[in-house]
C-alpha atoms as a PDB file:
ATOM      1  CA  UNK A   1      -2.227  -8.719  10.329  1.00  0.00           C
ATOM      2  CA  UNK A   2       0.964  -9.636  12.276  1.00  0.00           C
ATOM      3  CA  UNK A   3      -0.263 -13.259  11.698  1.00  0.00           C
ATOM      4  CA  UNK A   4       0.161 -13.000   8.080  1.00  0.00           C
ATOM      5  CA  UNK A   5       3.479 -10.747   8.179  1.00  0.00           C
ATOM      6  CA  UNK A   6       4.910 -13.420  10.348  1.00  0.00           C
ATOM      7  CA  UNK A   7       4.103 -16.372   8.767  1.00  0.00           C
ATOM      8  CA  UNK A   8       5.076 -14.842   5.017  1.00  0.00           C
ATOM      9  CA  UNK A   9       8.526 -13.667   6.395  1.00  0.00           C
ATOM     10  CA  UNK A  10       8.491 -17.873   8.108  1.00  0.00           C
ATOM     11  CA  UNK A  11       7.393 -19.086   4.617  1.00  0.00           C
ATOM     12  CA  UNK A  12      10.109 -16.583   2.250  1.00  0.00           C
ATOM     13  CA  UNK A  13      13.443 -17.302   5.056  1.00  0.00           C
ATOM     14  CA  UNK A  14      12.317 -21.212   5.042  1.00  0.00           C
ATOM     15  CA  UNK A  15      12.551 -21.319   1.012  1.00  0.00           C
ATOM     16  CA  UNK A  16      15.577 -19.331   0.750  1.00  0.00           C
ATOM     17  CA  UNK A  17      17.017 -21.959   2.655  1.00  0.00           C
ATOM     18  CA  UNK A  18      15.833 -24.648   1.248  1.00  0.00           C
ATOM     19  CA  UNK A  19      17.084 -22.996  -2.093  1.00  0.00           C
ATOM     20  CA  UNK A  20      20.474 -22.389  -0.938  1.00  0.00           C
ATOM     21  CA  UNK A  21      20.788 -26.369   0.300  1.00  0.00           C
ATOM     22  CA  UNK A  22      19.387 -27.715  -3.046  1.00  0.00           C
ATOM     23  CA  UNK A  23      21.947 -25.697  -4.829  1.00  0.00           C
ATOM     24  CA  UNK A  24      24.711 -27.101  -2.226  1.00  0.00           C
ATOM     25  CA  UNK A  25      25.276 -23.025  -0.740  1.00  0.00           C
ATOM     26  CA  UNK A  26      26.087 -22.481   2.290  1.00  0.00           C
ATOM     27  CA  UNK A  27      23.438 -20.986   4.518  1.00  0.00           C
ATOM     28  CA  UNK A  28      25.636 -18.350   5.628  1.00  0.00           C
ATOM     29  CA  UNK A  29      25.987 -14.933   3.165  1.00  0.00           C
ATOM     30  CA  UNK A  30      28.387 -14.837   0.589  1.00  0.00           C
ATOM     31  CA  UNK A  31      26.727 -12.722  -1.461  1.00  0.00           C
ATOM     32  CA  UNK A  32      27.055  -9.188   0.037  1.00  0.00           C
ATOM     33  CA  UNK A  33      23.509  -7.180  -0.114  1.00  0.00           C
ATOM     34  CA  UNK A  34      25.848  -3.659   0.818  1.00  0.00           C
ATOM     35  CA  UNK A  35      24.892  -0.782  -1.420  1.00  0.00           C
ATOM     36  CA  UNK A  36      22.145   1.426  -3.486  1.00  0.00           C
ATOM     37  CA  UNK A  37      19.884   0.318  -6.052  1.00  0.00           C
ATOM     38  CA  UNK A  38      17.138   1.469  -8.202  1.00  0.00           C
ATOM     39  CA  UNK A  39      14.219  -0.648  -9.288  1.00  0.00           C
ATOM     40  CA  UNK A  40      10.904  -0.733 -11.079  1.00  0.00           C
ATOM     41  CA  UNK A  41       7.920  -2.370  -9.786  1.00  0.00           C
ATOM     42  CA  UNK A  42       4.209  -3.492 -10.682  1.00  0.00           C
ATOM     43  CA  UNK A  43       1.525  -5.142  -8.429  1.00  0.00           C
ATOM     44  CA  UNK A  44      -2.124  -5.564  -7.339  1.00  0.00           C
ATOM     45  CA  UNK A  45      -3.996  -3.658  -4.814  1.00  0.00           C
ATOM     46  CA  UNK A  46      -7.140  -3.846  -2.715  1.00  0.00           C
ATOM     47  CA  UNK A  47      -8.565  -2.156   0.505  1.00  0.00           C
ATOM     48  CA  UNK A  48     -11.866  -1.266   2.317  1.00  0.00           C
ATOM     49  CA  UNK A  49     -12.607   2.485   3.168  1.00  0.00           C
ATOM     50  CA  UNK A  50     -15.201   4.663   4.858  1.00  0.00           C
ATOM     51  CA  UNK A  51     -16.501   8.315   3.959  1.00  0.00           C
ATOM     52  CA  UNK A  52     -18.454   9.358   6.989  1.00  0.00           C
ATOM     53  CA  UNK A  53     -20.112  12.184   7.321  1.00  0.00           C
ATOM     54  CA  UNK A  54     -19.218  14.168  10.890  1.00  0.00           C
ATOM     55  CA  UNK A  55     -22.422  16.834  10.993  1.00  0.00           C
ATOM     56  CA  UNK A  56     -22.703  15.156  14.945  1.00  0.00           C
ATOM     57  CA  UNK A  57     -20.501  12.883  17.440  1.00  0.00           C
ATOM     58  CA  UNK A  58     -21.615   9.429  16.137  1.00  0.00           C
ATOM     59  CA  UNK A  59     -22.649  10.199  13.067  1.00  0.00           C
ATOM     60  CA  UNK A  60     -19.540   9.273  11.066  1.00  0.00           C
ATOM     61  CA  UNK A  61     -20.898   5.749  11.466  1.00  0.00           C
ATOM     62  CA  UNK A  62     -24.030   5.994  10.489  1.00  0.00           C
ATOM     63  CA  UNK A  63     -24.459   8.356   7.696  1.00  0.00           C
ATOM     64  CA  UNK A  64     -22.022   8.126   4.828  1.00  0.00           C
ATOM     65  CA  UNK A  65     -20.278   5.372   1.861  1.00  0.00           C
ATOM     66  CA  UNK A  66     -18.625   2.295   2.619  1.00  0.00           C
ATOM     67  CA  UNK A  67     -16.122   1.104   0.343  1.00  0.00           C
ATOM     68  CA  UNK A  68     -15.609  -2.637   0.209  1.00  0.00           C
ATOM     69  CA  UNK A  69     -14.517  -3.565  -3.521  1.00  0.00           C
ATOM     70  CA  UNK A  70     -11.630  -0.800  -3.375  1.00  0.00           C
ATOM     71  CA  UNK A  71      -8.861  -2.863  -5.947  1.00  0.00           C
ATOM     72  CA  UNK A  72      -7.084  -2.008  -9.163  1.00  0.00           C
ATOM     73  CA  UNK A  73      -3.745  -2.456 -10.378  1.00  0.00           C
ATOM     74  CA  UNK A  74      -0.520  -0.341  -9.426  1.00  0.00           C
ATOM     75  CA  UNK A  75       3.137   0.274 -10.963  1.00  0.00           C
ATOM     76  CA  UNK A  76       6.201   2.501 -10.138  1.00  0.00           C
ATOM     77  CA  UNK A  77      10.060   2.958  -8.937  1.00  0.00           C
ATOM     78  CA  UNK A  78      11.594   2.389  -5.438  1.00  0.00           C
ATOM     79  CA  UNK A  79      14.994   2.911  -4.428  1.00  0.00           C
ATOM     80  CA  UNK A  80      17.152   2.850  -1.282  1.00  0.00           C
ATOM     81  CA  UNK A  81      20.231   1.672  -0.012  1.00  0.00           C
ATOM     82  CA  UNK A  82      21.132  -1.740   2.539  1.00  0.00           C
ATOM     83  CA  UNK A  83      24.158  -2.252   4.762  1.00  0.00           C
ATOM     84  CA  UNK A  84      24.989  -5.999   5.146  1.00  0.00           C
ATOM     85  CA  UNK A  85      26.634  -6.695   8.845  1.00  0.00           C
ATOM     86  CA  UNK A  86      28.610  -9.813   9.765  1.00  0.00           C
ATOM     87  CA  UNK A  87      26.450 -12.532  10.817  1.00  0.00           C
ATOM     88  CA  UNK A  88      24.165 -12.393   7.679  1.00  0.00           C
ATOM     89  CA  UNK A  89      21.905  -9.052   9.211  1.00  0.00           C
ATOM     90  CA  UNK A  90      21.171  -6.483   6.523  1.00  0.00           C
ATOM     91  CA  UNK A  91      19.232  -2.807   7.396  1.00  0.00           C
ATOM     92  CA  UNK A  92      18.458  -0.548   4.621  1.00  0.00           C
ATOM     93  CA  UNK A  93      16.138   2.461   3.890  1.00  0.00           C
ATOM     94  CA  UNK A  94      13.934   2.495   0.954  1.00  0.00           C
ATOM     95  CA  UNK A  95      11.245   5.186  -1.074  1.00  0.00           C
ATOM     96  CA  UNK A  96       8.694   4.121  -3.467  1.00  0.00           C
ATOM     97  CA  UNK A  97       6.401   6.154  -5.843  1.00  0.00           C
ATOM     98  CA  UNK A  98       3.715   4.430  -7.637  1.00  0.00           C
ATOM     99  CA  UNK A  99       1.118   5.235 -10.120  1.00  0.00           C
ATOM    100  CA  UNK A 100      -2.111   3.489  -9.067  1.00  0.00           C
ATOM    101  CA  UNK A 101      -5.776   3.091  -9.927  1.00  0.00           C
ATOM    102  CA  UNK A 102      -7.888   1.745  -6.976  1.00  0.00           C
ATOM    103  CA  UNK A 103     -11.367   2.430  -7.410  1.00  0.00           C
ATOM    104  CA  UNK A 104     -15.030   1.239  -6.322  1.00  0.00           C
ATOM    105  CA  UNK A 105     -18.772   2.794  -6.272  1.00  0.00           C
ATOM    106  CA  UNK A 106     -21.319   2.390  -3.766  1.00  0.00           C
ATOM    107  CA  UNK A 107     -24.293   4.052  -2.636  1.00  0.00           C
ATOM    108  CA  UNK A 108     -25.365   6.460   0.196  1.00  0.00           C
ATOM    109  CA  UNK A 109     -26.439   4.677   3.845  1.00  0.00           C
ATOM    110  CA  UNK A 110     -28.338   6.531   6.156  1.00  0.00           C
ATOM    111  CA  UNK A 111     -28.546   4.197   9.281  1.00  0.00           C
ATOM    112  CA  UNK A 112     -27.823   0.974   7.357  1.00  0.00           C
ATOM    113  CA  UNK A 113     -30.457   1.895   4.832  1.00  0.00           C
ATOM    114  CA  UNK A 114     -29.747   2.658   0.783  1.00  0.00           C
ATOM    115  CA  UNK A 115     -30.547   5.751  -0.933  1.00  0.00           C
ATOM    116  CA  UNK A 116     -31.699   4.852  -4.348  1.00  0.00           C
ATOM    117  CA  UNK A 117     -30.764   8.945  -5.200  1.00  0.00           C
ATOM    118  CA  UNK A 118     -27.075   9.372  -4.454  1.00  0.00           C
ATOM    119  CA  UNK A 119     -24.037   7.430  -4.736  1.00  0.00           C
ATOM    120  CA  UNK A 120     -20.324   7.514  -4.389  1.00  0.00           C
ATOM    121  CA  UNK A 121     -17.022   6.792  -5.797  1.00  0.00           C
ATOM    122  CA  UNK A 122     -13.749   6.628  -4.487  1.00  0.00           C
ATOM    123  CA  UNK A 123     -10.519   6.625  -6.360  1.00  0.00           C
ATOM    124  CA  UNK A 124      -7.163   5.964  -4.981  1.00  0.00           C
ATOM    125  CA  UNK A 125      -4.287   7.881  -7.158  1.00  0.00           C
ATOM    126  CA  UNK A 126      -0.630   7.748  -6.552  1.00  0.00           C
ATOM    127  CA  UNK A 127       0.830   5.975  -3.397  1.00  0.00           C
ATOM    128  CA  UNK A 128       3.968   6.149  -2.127  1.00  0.00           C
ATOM    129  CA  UNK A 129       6.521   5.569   1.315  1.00  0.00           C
ATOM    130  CA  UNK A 130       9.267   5.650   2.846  1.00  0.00           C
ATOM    131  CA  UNK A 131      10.251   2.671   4.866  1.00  0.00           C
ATOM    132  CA  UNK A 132      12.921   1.102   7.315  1.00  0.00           C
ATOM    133  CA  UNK A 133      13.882  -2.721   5.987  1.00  0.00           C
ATOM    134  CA  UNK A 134      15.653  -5.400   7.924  1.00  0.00           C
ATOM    135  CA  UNK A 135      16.678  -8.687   6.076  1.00  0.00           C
ATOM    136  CA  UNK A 136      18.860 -12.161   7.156  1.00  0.00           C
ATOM    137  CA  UNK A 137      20.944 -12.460   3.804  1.00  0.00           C
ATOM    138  CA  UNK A 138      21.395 -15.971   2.672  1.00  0.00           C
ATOM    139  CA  UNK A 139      23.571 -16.009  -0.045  1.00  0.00           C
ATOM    140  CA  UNK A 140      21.635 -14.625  -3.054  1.00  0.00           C
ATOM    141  CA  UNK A 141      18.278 -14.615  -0.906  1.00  0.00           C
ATOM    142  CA  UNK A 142      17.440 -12.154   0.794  1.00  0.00           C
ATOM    143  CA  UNK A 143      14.163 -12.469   3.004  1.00  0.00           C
ATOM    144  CA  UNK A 144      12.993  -9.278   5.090  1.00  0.00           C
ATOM    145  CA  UNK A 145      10.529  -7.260   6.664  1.00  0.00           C
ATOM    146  CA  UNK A 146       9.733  -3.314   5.920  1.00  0.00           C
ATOM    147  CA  UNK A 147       7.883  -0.237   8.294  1.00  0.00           C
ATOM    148  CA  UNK A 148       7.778   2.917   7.651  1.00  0.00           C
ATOM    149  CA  UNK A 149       5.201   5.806   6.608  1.00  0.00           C
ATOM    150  CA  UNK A 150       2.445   5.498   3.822  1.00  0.00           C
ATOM    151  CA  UNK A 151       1.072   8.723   1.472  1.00  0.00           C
ATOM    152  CA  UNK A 152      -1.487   8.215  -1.014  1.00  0.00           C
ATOM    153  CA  UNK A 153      -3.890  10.746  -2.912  1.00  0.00           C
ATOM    154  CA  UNK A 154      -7.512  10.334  -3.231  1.00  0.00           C
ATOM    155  CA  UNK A 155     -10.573  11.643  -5.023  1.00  0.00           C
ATOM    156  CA  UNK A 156     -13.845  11.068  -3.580  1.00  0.00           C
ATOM    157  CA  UNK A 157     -17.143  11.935  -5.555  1.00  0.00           C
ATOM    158  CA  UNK A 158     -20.655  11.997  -4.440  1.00  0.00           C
ATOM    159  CA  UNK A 159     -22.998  11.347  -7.262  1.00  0.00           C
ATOM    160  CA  UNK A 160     -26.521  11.699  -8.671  1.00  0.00           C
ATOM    161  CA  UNK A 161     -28.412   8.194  -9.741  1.00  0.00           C
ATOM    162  CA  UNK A 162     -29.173   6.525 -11.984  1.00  0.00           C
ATOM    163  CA  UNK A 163     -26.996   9.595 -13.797  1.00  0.00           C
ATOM    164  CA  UNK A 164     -23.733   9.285 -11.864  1.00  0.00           C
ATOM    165  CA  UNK A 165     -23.392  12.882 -12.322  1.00  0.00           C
ATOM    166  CA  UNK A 166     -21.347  14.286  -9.582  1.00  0.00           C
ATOM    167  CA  UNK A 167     -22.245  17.275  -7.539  1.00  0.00           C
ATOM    168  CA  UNK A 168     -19.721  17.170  -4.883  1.00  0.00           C
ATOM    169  CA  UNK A 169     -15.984  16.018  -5.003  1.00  0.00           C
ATOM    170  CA  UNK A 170     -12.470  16.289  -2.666  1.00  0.00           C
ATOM    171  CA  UNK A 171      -9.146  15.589  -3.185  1.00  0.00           C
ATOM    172  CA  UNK A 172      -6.673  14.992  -0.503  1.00  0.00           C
ATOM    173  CA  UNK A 173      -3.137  13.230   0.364  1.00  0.00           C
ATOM    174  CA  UNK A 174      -2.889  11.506   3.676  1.00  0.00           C
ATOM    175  CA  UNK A 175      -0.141   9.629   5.345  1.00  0.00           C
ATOM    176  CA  UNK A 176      -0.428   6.422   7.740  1.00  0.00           C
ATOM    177  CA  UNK A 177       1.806   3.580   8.147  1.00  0.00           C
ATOM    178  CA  UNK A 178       3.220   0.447   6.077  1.00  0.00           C
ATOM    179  CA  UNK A 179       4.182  -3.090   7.054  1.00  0.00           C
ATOM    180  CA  UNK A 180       5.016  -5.413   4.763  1.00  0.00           C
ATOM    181  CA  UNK A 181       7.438  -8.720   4.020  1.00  0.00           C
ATOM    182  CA  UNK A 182       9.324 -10.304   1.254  1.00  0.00           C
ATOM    183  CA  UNK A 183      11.937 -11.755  -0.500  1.00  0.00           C
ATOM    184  CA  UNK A 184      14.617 -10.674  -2.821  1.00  0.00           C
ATOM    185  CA  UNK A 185      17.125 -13.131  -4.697  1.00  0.00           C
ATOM    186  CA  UNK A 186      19.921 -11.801  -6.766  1.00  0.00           C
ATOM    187  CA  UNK A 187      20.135 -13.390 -10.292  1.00  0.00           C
ATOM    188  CA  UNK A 188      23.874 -11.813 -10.971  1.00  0.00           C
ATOM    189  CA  UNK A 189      25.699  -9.414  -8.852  1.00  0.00           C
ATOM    190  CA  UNK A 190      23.675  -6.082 -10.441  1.00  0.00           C
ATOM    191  CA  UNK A 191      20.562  -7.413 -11.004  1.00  0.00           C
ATOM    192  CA  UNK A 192      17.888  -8.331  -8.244  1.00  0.00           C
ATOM    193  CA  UNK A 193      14.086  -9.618  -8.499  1.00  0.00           C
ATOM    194  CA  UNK A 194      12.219  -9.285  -5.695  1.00  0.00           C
ATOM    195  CA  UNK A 195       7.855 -10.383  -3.977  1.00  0.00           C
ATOM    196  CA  UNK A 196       6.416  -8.038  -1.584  1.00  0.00           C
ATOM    197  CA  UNK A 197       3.362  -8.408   0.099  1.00  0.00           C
ATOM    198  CA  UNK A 198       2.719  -4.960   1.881  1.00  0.00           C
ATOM    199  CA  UNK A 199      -0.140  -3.597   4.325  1.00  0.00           C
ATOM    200  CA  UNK A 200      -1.195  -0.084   4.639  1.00  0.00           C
ATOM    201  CA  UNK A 201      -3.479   1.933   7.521  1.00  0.00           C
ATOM    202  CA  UNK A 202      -3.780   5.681   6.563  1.00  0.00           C
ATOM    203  CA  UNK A 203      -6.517   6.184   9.927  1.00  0.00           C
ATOM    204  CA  UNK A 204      -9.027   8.564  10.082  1.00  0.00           C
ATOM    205  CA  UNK A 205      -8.812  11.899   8.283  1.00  0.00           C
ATOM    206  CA  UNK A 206     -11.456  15.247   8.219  1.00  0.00           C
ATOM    207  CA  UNK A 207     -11.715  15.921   4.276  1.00  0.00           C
ATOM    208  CA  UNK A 208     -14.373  18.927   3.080  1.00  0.00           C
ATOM    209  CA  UNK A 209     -16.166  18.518  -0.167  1.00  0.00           C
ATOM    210  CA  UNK A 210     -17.129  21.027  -2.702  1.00  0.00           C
ATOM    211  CA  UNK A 211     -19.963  21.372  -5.087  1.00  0.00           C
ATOM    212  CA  UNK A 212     -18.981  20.732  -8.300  1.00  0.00           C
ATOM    213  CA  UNK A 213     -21.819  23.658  -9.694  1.00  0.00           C
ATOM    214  CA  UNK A 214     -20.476  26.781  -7.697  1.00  0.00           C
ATOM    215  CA  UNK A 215     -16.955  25.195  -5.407  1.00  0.00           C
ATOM    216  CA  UNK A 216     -19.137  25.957  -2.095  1.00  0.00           C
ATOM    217  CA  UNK A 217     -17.798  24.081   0.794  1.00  0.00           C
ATOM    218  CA  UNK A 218     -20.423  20.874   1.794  1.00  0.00           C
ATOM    219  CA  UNK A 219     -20.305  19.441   5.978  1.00  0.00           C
ATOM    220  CA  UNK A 220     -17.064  18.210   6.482  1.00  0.00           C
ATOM    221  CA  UNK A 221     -16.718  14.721   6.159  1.00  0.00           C
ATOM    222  CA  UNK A 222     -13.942  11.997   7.225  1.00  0.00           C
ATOM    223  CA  UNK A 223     -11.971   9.153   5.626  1.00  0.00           C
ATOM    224  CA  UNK A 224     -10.979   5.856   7.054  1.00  0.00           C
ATOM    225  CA  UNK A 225      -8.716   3.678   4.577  1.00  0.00           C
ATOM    226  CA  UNK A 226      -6.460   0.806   4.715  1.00  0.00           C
ATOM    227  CA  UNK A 227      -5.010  -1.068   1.458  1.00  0.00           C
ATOM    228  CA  UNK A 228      -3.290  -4.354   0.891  1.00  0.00           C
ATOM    229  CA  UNK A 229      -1.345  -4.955  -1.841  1.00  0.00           C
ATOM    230  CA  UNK A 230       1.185  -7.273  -3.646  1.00  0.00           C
ATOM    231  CA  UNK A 231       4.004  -6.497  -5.716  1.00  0.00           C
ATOM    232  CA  UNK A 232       7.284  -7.815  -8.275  1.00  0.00           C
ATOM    233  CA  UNK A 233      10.116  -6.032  -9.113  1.00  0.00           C
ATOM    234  CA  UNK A 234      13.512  -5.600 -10.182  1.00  0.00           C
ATOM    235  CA  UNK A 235      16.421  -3.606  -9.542  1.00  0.00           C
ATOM    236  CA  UNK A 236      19.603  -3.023 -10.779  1.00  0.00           C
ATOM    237  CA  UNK A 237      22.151  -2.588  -7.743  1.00  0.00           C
ATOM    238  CA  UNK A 238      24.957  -0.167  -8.032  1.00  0.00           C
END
């Protein structure tokens, strides 16, 4: 993982340069990145997740759905605010909100073995953070690197087959971490585009389904989930 952030924020800086030298800039800012700005944003996600159930101490493993295909499409607003410093070093704070629609099926595995009778599906719902950035401003490029916390909502249902009736379901919010890198270039002095790759581990949290017949409590169970995704936008700056 900090391979990739690494070598994306290597790749981004290394073409905002070579952009600023084709178009005879200076590699030093001119362009001041200083302010707030609001922005709209759409992107593709994917991720892997677990649904374990926790009935004994190493069960979570063995008994429960794994979630490989988790990927759908995402869109929403972000906003925040940068302060540019002399020597081209720019640290902001940024939110983002975003509708999404993750989602995969699988089937039930009791010690690595399929049961034909129940499946599962998992849906991932809105997302959202609330990040640190820190950026080297080259002119109208603007390459950086992001951290901060990650929330997103889920829905998990456990299903009859072949039906795909469900008689058990939970929804739940939980909160993990971001990384991510990018680049922003300014195409006037309001309006910015931006490319984001960003990275997402939300850990391991206990969630309790309930029966869909009669809302009785099932074993609890626990979530593991981490999503990739990337991202455009564009923001107006104030």
């Amino acid at each position: 993982m900090k391979t990739i952030l690494l070598a994306t924020a290597f790749f981004l800086a290394h073409a905002g340069m070579a952009s600023a030298a084709d178009a005879g800039l200076p590699a030093s800012a001119t362009y001041n990145w200083s302010g707030g700005y609001i922005g709209a944003q759409a992107g593709y996600g994917w991720g892997d997740a677990r649904v374990g159930q926790t009935f004994a101490p190493d069960s979570f493993g063995g008994y429960g759905w794994g979630y490989g295909g988790l990927s759908g499409g995402l869109s929403g607003l972000y906003a925040g605010y940068m302060k540019q410093f002399d020597g081209g070093l720019v640290l902001g704070v940024e939110g983002d909100y975003n509708f999404a629609n993750l989602k995969d099926t699988t089937v039930y595995q009791a010690l690595g073995v399929d049961d034909p009778g129940f499946g599962g599906v998992l849906e991932l719902n809105p997302i959202g953070s609330a990040r640190l950035r820190a950026g080297y401003a080259m002119d109208r490029w603007l390459p950086f690197v992001t951290a901060g916390v990650a929330m997103a909502h889920y829905k998990h249902s456990t299903v009859f087959l072949p039906s795909g009736d469900a008689y058990a379901d939970v929804e739940d919010t939980i909160a993990g971490y971001a990384l991510g890198a990018g680049a922003e270039y300014a195409v006037s002095d309001n309006w910015v585009v931006r490319g984001e790759y960003r990275f997402a581990d939300f850990g391991r949290h206990t969630s309790i389904r309930h029966s869909t017949f009669d809302g009785a409590a099932a074993n609890p169970d626990a979530i593991e989930l981490k999503t990739h995704d990337i991202r455009l936008g564009i923001a107006y700056r104030f």
